[in-house]
Protein backbone atom coordinates (compact mmCIF):
# COMPACT_ATOMS: atom_id res chain seq x y z
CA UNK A 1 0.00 0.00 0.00
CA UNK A 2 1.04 3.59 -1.38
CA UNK A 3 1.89 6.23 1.47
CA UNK A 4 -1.39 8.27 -0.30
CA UNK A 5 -3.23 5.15 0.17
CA UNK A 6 -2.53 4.54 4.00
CA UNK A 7 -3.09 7.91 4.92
CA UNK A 8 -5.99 8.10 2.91
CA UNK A 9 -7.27 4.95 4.63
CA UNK A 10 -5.88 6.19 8.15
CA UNK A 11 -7.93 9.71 7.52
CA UNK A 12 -11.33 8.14 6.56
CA UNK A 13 -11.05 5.30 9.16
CA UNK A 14 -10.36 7.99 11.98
CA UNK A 15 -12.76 10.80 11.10
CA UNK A 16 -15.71 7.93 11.28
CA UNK A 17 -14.63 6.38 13.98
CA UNK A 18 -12.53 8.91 16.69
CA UNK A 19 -12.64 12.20 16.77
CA UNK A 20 -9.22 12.66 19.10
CA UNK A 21 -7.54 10.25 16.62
CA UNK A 22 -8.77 12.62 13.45
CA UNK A 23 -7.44 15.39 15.06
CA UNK A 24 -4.37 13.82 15.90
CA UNK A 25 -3.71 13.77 11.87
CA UNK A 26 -3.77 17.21 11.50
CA UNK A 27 -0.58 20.19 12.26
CA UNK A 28 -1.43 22.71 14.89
CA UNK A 29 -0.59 25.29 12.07
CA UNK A 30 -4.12 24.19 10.01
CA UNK A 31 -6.96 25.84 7.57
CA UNK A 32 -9.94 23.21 7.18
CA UNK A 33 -12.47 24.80 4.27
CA UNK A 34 -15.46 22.28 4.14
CA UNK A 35 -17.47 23.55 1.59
CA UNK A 36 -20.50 21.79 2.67
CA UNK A 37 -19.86 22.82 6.64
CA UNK A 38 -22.06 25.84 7.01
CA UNK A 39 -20.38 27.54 4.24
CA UNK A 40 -21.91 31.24 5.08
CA UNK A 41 -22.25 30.43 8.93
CA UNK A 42 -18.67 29.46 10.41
CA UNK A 43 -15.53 30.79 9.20
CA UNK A 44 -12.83 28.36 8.06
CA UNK A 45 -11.25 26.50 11.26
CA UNK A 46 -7.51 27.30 11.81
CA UNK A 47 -7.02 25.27 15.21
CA UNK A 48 -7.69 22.09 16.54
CA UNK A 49 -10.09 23.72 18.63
CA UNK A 50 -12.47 25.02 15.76
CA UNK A 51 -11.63 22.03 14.16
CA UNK A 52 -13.31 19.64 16.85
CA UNK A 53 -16.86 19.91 16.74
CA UNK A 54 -16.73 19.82 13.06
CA UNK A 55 -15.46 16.65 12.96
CA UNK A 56 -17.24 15.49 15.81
CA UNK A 57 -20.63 14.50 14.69
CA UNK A 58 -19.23 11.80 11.88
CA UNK A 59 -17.40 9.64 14.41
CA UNK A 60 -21.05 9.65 16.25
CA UNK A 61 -21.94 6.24 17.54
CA UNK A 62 -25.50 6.79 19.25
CA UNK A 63 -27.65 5.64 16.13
CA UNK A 64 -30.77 7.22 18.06
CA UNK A 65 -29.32 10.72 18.71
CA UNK A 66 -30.20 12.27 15.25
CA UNK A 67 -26.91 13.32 14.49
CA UNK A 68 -25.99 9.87 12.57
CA UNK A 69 -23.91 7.17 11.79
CA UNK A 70 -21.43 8.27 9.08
CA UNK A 71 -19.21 5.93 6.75
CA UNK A 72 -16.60 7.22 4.23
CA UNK A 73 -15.17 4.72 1.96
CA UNK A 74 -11.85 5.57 0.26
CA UNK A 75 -12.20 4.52 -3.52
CA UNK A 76 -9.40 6.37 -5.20
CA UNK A 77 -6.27 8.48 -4.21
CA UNK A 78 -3.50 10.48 -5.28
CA UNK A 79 0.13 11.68 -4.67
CA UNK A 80 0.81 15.29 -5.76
CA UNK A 81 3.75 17.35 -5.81
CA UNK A 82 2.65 20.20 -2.83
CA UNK A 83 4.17 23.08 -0.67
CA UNK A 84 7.45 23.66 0.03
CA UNK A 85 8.59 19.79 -1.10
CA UNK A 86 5.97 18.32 1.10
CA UNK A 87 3.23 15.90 -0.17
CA UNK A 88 -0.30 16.51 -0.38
CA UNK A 89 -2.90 13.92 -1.22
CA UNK A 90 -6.70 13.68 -3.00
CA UNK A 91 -8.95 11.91 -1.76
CA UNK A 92 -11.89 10.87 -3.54
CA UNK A 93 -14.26 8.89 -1.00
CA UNK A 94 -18.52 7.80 -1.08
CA UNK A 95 -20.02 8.67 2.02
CA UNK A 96 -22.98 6.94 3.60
CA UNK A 97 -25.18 8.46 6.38
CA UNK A 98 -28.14 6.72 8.73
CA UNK A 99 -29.87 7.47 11.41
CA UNK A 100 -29.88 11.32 10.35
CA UNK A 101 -32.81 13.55 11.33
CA UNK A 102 -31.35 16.29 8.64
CA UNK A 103 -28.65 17.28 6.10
CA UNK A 104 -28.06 20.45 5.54
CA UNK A 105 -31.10 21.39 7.39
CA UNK A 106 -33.42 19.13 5.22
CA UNK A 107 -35.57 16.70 7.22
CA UNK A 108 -34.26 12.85 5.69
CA UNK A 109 -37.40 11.23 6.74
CA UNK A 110 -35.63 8.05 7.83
CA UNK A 111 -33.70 7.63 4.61
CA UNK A 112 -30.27 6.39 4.24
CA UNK A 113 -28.40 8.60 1.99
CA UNK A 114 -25.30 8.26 0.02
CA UNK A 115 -22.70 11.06 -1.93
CA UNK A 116 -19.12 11.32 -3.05
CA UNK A 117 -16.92 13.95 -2.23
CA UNK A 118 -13.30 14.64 -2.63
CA UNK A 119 -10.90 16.28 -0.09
CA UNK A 120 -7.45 17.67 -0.59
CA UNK A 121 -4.60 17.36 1.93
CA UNK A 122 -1.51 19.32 2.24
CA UNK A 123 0.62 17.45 4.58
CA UNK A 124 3.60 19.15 6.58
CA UNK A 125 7.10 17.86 6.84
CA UNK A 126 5.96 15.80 9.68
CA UNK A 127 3.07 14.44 7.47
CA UNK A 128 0.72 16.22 9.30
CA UNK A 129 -2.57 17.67 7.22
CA UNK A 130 -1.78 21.43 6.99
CA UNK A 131 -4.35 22.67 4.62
CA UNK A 132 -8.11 20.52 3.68
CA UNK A 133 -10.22 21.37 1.53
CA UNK A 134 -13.63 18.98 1.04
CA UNK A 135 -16.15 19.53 -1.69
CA UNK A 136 -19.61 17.62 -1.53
CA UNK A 137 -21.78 16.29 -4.10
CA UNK A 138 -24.71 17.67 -2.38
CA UNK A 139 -27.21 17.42 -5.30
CA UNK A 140 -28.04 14.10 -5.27
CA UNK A 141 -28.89 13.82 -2.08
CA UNK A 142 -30.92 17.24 -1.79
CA UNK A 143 -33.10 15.94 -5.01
CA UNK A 144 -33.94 12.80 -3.12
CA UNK A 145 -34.97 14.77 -0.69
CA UNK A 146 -37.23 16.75 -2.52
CA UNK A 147 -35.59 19.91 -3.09
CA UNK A 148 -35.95 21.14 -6.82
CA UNK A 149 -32.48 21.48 -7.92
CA UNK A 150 -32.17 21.33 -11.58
CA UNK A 151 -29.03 19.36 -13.64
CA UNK A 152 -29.37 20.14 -16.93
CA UNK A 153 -27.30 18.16 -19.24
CA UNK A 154 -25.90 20.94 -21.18
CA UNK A 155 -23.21 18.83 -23.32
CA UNK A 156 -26.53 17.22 -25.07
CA UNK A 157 -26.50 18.70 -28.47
CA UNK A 158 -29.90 20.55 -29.27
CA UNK A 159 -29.97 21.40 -25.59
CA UNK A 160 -31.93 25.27 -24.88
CA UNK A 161 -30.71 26.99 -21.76
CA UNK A 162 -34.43 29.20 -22.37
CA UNK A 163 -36.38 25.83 -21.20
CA UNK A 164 -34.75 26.50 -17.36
CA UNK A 165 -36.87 29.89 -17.71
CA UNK A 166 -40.43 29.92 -15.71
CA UNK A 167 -43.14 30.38 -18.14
């Protein structure tokens, strides 16, 4: 197994599963940007502190509690040249969430709901994450959930950006 791969693996495995351990992967000099966390409510986390109760709720292990029991599964992952000659990684991972009373403020109505998402590490010298940034595929999972978001397939030849106009 690649270096990318185990820490991918170590990362996914700790932020379901202990909160002290996820932390433990990342510097004390840190910027975490989830663009799904409350984008226009918190600013980005820069300690450990901050960092906490954001990562909190998917290592959850009360199944009755609301808050859920969250699962990301590593599929892919990548090596890149970053910083200052130290590594970063992407991470592309599914995530699966039970037990949820909401996502993003969206009543789930007892459904288990899936995404992917992809988060990019820049590690320190000491391998410590530095930098994250996560991005969500949130649309899936807000269209199950009944909220009109429209995909248009705009690569489909004959396609007529006037038919996402109200009549």
């Amino acid at each position: 197994m690649s270096t990318h791969e185990e820490h991918a693996r170590r990362w996914a495995t700790a932020l379901s599963t202990d909160t002290a351990a996820a932390l433990d992967l990342y510097a004390d000099d840190l910027v975490y940007d989830d663009h799904a966390d409350r984008d226009h409510v918190l600013s980005t986390a820069i300690t450990k502190d901050e960092l906490a109760p954001r990562l909190a709720p998917f290592a959850n292990t009360d199944p009755a509690n609301g808050v859920g029991i969250h699962r990301f599964d590593v599929f892919e992952s990548f090596a890149l040249a970053g910083v200052g000659g130290n590594p970063a990684v992407v991470i592309r991972w599914n995530w699966t969430g039970t037990g949820l009373d909401t996502y993003r403020g969206v009543a789930v109505q007892n459904k288990t709901l899936t995404t992917e998402g992809i988060t990019w590490h820049q590690l320190d010298a000491d391998g410590k994450i530095s930098r994250e940034t996560t991005y969500w595929n949130d649309t899936p999972i807000l269209q199950e959930l009944g909220i009109p978001i429209i995909t248009p397939e705009y690569w489909v030849e004959g396609f007529d950006p006037s038919t996402l106009v109200g009549s």
